[in-house]
N, C-alpha and C. Protein backbone atom coordinates (compact mmCIF):
# COMPACT_ATOMS: atom_id res chain seq x y z
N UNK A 1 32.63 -120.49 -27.84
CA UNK A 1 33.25 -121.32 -28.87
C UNK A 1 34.05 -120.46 -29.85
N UNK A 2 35.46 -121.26 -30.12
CA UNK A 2 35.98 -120.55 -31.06
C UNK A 2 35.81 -121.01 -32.90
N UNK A 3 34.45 -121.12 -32.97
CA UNK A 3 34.23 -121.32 -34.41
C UNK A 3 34.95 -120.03 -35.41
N UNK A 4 35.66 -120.74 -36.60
CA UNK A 4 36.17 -119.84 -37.55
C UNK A 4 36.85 -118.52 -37.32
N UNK A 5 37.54 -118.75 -35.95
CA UNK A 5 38.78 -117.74 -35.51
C UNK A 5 39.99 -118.45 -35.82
N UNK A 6 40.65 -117.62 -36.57
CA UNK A 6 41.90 -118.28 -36.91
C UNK A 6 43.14 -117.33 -36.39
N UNK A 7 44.38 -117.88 -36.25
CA UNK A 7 45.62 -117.10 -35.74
C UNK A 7 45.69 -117.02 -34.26
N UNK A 8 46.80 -117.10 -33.46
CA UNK A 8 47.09 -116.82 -32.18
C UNK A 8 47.04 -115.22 -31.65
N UNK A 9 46.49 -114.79 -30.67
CA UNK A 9 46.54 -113.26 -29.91
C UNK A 9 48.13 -112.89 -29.56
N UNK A 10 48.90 -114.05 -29.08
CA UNK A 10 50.20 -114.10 -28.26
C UNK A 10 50.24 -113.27 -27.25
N UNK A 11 49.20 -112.59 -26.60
CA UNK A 11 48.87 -112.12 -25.72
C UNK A 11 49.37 -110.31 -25.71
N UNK A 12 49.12 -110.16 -27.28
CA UNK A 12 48.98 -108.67 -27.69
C UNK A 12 48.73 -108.00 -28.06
N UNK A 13 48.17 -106.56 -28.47
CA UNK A 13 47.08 -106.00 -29.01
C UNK A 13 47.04 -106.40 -30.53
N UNK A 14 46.43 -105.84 -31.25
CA UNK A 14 46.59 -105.99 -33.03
C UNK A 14 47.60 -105.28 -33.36
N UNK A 15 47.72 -104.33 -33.25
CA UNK A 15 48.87 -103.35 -33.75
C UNK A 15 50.22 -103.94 -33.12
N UNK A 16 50.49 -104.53 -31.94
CA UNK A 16 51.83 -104.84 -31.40
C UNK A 16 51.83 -106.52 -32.57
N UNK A 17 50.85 -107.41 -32.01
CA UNK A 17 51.05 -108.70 -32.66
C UNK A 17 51.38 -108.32 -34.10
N UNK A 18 51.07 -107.51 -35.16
CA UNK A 18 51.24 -107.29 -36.57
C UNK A 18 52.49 -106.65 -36.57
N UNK A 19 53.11 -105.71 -35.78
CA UNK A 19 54.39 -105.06 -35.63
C UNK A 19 55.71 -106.10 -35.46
N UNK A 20 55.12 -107.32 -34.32
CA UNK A 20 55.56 -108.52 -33.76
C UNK A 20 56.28 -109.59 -35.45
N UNK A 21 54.76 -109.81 -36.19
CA UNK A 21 55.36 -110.71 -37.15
C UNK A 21 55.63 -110.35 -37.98
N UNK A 22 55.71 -108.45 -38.76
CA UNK A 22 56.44 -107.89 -39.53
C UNK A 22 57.95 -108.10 -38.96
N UNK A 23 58.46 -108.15 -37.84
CA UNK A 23 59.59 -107.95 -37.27
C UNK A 23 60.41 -109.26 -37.40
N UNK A 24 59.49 -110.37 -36.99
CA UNK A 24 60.49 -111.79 -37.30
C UNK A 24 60.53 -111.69 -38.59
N UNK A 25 59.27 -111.49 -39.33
CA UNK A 25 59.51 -111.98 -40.98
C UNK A 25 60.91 -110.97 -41.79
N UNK A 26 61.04 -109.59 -41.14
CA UNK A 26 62.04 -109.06 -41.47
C UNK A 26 63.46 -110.02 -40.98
N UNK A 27 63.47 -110.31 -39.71
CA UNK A 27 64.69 -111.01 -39.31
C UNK A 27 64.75 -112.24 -40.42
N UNK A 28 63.83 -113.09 -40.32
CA UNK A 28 63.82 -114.22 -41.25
C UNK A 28 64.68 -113.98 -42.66
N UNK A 29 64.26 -113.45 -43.33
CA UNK A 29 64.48 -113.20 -44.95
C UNK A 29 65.95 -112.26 -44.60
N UNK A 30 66.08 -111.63 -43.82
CA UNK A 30 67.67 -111.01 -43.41
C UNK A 30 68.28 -112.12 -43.09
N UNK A 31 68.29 -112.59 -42.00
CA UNK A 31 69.42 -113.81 -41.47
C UNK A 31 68.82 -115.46 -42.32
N UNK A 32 68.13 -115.26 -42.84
CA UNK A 32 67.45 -116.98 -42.72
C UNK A 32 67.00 -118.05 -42.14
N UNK A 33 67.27 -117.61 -40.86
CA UNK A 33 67.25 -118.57 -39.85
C UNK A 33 67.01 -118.18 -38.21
N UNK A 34 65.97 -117.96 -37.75
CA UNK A 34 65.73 -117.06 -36.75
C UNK A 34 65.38 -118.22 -35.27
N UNK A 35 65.42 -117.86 -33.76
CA UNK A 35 65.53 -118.19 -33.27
C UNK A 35 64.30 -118.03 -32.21
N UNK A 36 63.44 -118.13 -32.38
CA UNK A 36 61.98 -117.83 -30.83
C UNK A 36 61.37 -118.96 -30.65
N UNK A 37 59.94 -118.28 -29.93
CA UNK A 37 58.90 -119.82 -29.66
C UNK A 37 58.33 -120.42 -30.76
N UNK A 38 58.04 -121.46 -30.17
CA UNK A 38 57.01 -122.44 -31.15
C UNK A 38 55.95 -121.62 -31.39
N UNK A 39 55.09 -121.06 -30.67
CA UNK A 39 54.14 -120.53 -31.25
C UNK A 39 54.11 -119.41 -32.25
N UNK A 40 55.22 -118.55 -31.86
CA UNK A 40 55.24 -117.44 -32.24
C UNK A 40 55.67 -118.23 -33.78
N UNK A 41 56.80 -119.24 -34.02
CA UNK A 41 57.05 -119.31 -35.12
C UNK A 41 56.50 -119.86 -35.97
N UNK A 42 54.88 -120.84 -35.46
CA UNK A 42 53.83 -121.41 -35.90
C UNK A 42 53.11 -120.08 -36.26
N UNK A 43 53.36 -118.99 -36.23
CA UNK A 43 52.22 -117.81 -36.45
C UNK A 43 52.72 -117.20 -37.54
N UNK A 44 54.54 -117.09 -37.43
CA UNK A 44 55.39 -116.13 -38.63
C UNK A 44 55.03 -116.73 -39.71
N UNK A 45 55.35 -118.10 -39.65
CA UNK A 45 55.25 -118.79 -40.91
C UNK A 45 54.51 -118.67 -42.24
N UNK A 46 53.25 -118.69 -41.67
CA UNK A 46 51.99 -118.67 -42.89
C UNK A 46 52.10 -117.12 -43.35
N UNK A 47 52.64 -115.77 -42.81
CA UNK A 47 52.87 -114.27 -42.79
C UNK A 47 53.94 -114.55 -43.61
N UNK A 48 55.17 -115.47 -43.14
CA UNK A 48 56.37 -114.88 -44.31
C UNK A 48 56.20 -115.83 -45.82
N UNK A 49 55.36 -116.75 -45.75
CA UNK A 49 55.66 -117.73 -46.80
C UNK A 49 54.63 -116.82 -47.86
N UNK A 50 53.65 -116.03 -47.40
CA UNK A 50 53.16 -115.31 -48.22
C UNK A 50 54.02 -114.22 -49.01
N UNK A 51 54.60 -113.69 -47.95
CA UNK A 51 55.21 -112.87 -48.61
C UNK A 51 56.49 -113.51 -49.84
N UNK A 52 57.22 -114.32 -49.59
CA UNK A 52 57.71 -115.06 -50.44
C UNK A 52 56.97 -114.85 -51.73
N UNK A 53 55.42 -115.89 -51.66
CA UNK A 53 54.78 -115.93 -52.84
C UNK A 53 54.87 -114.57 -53.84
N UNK A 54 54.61 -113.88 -52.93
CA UNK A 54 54.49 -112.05 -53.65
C UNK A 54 55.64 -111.90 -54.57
N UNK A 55 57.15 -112.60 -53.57
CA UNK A 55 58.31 -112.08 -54.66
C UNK A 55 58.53 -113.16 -55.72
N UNK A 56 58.11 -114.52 -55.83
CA UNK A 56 57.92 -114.73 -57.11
C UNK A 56 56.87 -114.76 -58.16
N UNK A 57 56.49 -113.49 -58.09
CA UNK A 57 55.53 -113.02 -59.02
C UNK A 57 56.17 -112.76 -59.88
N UNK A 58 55.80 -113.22 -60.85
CA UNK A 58 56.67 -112.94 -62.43
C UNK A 58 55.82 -111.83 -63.21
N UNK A 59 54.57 -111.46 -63.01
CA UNK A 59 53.17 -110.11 -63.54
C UNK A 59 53.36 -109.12 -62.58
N UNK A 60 53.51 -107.89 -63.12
CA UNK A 60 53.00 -106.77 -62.57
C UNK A 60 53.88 -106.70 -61.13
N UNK A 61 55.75 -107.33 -60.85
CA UNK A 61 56.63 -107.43 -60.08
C UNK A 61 56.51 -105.89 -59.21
N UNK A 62 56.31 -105.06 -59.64
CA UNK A 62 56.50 -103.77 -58.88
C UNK A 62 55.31 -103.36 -58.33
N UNK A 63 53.74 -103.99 -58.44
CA UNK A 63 52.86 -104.04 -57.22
C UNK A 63 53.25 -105.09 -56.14
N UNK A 64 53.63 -106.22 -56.25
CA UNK A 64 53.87 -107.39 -55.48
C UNK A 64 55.05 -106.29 -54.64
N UNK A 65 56.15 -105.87 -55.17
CA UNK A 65 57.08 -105.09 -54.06
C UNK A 65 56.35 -104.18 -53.69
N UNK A 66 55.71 -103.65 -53.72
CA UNK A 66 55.31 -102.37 -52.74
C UNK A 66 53.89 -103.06 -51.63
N UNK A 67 53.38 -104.18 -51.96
CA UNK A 67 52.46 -105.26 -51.20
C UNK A 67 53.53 -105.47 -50.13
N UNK A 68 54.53 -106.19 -50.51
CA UNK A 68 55.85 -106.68 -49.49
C UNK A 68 56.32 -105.64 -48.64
N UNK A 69 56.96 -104.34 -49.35
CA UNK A 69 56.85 -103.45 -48.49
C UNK A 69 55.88 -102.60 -47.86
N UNK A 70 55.11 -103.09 -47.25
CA UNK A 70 53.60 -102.46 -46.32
C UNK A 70 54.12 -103.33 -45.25
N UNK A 71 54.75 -104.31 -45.06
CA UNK A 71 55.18 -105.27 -44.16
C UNK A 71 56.65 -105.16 -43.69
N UNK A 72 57.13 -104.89 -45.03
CA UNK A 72 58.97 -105.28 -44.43
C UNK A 72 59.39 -103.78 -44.70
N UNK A 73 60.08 -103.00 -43.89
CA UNK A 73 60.17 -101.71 -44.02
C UNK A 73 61.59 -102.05 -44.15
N UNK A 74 61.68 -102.26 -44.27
CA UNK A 74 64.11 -102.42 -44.71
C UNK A 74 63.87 -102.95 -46.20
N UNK A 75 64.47 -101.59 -46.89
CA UNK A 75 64.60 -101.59 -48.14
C UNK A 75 65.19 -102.42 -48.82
N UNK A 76 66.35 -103.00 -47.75
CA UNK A 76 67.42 -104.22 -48.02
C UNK A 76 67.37 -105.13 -48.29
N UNK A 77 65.85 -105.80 -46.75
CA UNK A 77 65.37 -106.79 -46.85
C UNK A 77 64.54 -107.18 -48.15
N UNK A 78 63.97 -106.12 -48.41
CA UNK A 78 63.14 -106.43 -49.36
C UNK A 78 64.10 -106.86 -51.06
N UNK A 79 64.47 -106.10 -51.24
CA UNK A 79 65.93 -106.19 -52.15
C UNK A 79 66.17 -108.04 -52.13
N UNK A 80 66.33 -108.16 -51.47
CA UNK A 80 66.81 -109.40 -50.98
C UNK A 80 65.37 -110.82 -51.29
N UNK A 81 64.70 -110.20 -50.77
CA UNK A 81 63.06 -110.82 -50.64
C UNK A 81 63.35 -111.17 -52.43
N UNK A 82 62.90 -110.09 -53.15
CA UNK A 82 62.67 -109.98 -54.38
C UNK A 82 63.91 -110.97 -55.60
N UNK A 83 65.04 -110.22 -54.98
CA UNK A 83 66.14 -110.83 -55.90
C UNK A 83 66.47 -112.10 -55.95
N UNK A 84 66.63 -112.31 -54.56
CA UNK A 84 67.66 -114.04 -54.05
C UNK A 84 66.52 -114.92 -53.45
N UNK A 85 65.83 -114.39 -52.74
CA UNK A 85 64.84 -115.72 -52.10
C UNK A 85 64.11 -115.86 -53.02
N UNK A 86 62.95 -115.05 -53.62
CA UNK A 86 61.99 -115.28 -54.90
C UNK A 86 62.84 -116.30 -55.89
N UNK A 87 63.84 -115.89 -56.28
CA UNK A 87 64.58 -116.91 -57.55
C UNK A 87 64.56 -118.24 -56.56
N UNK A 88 65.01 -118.15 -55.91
CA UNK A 88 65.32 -119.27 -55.39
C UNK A 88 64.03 -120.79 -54.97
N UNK A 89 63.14 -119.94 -55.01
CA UNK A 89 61.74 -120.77 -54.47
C UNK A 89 61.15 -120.36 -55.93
N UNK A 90 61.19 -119.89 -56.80
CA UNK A 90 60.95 -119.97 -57.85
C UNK A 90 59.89 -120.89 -58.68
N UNK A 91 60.39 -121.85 -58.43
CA UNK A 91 59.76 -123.69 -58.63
C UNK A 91 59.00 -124.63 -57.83
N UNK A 92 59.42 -123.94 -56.59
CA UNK A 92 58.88 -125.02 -55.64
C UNK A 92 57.07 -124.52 -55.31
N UNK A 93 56.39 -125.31 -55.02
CA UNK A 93 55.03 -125.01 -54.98
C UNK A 93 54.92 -124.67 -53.36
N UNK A 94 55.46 -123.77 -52.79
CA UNK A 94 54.97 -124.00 -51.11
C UNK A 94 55.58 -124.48 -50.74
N UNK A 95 55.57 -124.22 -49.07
CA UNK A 95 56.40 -125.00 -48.33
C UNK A 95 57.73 -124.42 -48.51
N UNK A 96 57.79 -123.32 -47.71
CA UNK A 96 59.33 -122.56 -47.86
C UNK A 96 60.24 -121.99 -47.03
N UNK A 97 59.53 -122.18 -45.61
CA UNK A 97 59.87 -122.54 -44.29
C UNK A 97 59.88 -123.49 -43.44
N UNK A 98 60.96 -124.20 -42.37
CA UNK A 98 60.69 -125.32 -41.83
C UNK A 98 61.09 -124.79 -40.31
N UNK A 99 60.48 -125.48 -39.42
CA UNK A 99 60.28 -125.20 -37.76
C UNK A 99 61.03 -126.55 -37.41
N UNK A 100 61.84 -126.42 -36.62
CA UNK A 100 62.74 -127.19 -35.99
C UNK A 100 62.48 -126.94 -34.37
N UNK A 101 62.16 -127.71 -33.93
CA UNK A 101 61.86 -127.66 -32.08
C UNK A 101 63.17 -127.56 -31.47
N UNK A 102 62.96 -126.95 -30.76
CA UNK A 102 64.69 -127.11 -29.60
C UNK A 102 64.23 -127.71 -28.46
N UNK A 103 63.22 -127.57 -28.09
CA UNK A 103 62.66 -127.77 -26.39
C UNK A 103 62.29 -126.81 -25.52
N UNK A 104 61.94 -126.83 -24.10
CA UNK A 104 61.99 -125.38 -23.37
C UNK A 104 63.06 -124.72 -23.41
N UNK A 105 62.19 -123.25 -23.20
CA UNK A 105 63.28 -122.44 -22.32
C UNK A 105 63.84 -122.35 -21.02
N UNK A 106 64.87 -122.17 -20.83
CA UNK A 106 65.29 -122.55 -19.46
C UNK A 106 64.45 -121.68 -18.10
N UNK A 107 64.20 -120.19 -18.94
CA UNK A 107 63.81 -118.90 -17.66
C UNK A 107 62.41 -119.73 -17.45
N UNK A 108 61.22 -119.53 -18.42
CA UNK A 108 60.02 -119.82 -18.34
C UNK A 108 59.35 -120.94 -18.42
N UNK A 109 59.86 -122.03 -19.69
CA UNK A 109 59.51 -122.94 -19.87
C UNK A 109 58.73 -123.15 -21.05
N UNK A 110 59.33 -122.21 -21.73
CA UNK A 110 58.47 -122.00 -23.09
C UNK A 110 59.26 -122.49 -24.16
N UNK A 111 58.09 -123.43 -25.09
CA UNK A 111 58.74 -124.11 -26.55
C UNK A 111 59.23 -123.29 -27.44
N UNK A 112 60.97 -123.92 -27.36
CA UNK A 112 61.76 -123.03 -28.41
C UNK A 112 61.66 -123.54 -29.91
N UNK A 113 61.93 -122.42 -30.26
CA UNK A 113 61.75 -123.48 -32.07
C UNK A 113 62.84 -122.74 -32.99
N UNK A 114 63.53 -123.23 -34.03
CA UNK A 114 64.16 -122.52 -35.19
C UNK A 114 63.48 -122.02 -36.05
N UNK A 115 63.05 -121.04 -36.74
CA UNK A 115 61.88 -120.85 -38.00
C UNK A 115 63.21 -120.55 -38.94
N UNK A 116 63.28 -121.19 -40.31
CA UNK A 116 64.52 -121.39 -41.06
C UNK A 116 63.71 -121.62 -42.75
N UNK A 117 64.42 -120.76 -43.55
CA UNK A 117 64.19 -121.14 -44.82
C UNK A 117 64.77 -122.25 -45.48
N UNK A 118 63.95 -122.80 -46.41
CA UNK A 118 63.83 -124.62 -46.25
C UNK A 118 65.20 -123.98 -48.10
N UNK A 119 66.45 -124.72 -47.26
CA UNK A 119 67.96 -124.85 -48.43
C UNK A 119 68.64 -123.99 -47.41
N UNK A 120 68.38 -123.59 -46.52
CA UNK A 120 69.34 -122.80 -45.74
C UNK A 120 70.17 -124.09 -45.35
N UNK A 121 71.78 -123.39 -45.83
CA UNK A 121 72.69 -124.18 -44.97
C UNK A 121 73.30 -123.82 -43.78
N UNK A 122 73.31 -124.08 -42.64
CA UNK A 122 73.73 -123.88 -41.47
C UNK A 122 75.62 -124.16 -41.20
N UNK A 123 76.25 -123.73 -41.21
CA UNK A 123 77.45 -123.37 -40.92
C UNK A 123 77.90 -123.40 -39.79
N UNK A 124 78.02 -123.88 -38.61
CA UNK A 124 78.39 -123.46 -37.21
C UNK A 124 79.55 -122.72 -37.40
N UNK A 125 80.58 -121.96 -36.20
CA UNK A 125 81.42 -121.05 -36.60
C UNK A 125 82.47 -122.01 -36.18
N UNK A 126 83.98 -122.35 -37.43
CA UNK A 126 84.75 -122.85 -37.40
C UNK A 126 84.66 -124.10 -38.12
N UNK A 127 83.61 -124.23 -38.80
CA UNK A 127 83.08 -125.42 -39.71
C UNK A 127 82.77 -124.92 -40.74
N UNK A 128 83.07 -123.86 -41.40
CA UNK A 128 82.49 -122.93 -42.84
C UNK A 128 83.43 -123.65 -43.86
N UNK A 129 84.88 -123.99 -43.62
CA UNK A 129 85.19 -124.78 -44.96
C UNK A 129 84.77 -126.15 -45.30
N UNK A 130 84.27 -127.36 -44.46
CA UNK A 130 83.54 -128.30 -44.94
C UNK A 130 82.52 -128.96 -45.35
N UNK A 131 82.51 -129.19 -45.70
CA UNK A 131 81.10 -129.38 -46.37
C UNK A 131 80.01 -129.99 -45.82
N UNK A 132 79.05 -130.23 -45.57
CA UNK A 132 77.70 -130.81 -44.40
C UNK A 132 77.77 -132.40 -44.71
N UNK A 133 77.72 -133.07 -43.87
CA UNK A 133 78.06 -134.73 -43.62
C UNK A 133 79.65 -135.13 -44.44
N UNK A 134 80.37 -134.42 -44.45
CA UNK A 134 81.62 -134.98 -44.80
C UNK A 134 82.86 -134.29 -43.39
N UNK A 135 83.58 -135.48 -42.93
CA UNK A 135 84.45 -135.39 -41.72
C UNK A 135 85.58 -134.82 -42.72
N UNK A 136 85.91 -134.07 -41.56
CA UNK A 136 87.36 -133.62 -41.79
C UNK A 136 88.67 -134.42 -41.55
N UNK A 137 89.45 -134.74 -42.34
CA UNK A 137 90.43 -136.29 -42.20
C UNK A 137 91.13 -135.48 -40.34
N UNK A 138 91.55 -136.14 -39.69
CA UNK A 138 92.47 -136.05 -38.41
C UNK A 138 93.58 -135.73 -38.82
N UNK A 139 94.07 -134.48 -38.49
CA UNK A 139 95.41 -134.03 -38.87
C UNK A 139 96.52 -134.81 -37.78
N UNK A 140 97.45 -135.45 -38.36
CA UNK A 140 98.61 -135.61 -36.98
C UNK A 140 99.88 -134.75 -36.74
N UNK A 141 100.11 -134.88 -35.59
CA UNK A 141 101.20 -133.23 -35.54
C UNK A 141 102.32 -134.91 -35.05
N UNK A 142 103.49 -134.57 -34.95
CA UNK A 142 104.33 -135.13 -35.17
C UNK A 142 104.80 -135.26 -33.28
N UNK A 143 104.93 -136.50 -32.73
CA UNK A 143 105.04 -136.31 -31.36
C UNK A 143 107.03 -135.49 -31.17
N UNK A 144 106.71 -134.18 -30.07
CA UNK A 144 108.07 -133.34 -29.99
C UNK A 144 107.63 -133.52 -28.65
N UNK A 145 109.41 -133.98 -27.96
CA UNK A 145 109.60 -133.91 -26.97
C UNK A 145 109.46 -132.55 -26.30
N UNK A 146 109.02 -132.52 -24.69
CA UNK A 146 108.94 -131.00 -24.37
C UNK A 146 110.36 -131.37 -23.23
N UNK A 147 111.11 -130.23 -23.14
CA UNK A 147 112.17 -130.17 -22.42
C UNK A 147 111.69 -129.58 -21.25
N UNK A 148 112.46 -129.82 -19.74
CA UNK A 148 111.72 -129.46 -18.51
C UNK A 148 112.21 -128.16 -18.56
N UNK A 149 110.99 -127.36 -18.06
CA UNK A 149 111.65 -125.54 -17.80
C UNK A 149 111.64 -125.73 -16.77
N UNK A 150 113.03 -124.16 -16.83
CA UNK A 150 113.06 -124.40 -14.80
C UNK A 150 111.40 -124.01 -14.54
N UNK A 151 111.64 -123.85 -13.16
CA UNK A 151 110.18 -122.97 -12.60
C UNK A 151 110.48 -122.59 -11.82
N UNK A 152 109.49 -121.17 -12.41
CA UNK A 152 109.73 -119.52 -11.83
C UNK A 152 109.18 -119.91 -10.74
N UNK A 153 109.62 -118.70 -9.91
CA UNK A 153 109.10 -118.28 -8.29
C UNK A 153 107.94 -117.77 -8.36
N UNK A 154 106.92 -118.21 -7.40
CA UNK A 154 105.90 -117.37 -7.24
C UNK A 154 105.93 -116.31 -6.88
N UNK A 155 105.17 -115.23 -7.34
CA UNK A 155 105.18 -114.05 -7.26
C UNK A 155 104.16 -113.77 -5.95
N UNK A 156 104.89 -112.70 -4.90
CA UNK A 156 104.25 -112.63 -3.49
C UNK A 156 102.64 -111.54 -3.87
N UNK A 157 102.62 -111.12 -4.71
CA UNK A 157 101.44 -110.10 -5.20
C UNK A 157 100.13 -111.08 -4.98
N UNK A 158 99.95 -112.21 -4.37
CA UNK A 158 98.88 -113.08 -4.34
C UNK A 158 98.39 -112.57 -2.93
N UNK A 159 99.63 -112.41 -2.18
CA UNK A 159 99.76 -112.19 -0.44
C UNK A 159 98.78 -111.06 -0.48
N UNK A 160 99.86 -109.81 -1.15
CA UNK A 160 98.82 -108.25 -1.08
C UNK A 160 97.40 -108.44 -1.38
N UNK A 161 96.53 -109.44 -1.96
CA UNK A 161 95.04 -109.61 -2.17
C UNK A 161 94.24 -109.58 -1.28
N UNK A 162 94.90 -110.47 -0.53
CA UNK A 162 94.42 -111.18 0.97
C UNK A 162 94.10 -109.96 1.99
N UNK A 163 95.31 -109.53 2.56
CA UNK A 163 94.81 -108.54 2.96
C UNK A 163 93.69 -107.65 2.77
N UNK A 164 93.85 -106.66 1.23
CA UNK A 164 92.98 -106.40 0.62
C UNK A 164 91.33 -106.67 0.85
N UNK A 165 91.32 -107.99 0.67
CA UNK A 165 89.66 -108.76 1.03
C UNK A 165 89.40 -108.51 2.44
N UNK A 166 90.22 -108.60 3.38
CA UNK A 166 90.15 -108.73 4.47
C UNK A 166 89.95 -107.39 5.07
N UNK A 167 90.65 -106.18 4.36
CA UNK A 167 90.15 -104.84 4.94
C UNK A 167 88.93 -104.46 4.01
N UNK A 168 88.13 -105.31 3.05
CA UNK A 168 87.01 -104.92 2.68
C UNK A 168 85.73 -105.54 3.59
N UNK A 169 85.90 -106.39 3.99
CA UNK A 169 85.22 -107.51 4.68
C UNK A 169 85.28 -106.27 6.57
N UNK A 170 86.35 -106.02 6.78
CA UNK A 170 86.44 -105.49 7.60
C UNK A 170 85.39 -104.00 7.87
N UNK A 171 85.74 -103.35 6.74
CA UNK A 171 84.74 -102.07 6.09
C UNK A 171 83.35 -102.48 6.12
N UNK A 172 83.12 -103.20 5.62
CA UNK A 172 81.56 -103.57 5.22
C UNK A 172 81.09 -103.75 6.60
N UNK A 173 81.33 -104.67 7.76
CA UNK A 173 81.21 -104.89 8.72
C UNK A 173 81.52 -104.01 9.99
N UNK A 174 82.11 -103.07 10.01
CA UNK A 174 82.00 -101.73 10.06
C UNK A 174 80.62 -100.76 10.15
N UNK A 175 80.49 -101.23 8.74
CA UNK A 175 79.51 -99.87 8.10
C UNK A 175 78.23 -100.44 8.75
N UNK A 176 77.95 -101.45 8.53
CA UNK A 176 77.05 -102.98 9.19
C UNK A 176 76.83 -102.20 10.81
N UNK A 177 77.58 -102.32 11.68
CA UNK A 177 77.56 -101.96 13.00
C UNK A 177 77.14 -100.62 12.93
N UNK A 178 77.44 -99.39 12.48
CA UNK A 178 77.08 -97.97 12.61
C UNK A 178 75.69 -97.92 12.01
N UNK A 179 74.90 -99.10 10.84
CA UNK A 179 73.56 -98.90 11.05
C UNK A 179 72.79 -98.92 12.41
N UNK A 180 73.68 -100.40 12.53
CA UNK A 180 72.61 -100.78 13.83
C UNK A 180 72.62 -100.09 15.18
N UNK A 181 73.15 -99.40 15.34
CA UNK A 181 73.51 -98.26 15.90
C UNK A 181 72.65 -97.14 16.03
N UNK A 182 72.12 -96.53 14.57
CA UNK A 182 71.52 -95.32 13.85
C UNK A 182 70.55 -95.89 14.18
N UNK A 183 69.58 -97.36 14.01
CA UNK A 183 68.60 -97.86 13.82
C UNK A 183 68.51 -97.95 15.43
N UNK A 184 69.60 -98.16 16.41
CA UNK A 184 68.96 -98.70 17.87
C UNK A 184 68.84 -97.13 18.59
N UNK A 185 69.37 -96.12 18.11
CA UNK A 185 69.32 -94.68 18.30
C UNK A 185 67.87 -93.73 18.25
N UNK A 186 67.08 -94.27 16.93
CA UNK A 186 66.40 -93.84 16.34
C UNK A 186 65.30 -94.44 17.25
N UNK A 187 65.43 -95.88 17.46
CA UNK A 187 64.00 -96.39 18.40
C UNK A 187 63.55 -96.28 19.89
N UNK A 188 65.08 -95.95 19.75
CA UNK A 188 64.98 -95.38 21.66
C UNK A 188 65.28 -94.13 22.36
């Protein structure tokens, strides 16, 4: 029975699994928005939201950073931890990550999930100037006639390919026969 065991193994020693969720929680608080399994991101969670708590410590701020850094070894991240995310969750009581399911993975079949800090705005690329639930009006381009071009000659350099394939195909099949050869040599 698993009475009063808490946390997942993920099927790795202590030292790798703790190396494991120092490593997302670093990605997390760097990018905001990180990309693995459900489980794994059911495990980061309760690891990074702590650490959060640490950076809005308003007492004794420079034990809480050096607590944070025993975990997040990027000086940056932490920088970051302390300055912009702490202010930012500031107020809120908890609850400072949210898990978004994707579904399986295609190789294995394993539950994908988003692990994302809860005000992160998501941007896709080529959508950064509008704003989230507002459409972009339909631009109209003005209908211009297209005039017929002549049309060019095909170029015979398609021909030289052919060949080409055909003396590789030739080679290979070649090389193919002089095994079987070596191999009917060798047994008899």
């Amino acid at each position: 029975m698993r009475h009063r065991v808490a946390h997942r193994k993920l099927g790795r020693t202590t030292p790798h699994r703790i190396s494991l969720l120092r490593n997302l929680a670093t990605a997390l608080f760097e990018r905001e928005r990180i990309r693995t399994t459900l489980v794994k991101a059911k495990e980061v969670r309760p690891f990074a939201e702590r650490l959060i708590t640490l950076a809005r410590r308003e007492d004794d701020r420079l034990h809480a950073r050096r607590l944070a850094a025993r975990d997040i070894h990027d000086r940056t991240v932490v920088k970051k931890l302390f300055d912009t995310i702490g202010a930012r969750f500031a107020t809120r009581p908890g609850g400072y990550t949210r898990i978004l399911r994707l579904g399986p993975r295609r190789g294995d079949g394993a539950e994908m999930a988003i692990l994302e800090l809860v005000g992160y705005e998501f941007t896709p690329a080529g959508k950064a100037d509008t704003k989230a639930g507002e459409k972009k009006p339909a631009e109209k381009k003005p209908a211009v006639k297209k005039e017929a071009a002549p049309k060019a000659k095909k170029k015979p350099a398609a021909k030289k390919a052919v060949p080409k394939a055909k003396a590789k195909a030739k080679k290979s099949a070649s090389k193919a026969a002089a095994r079987k050869k070596s191999t009917a040599k060798k047994k008899g």
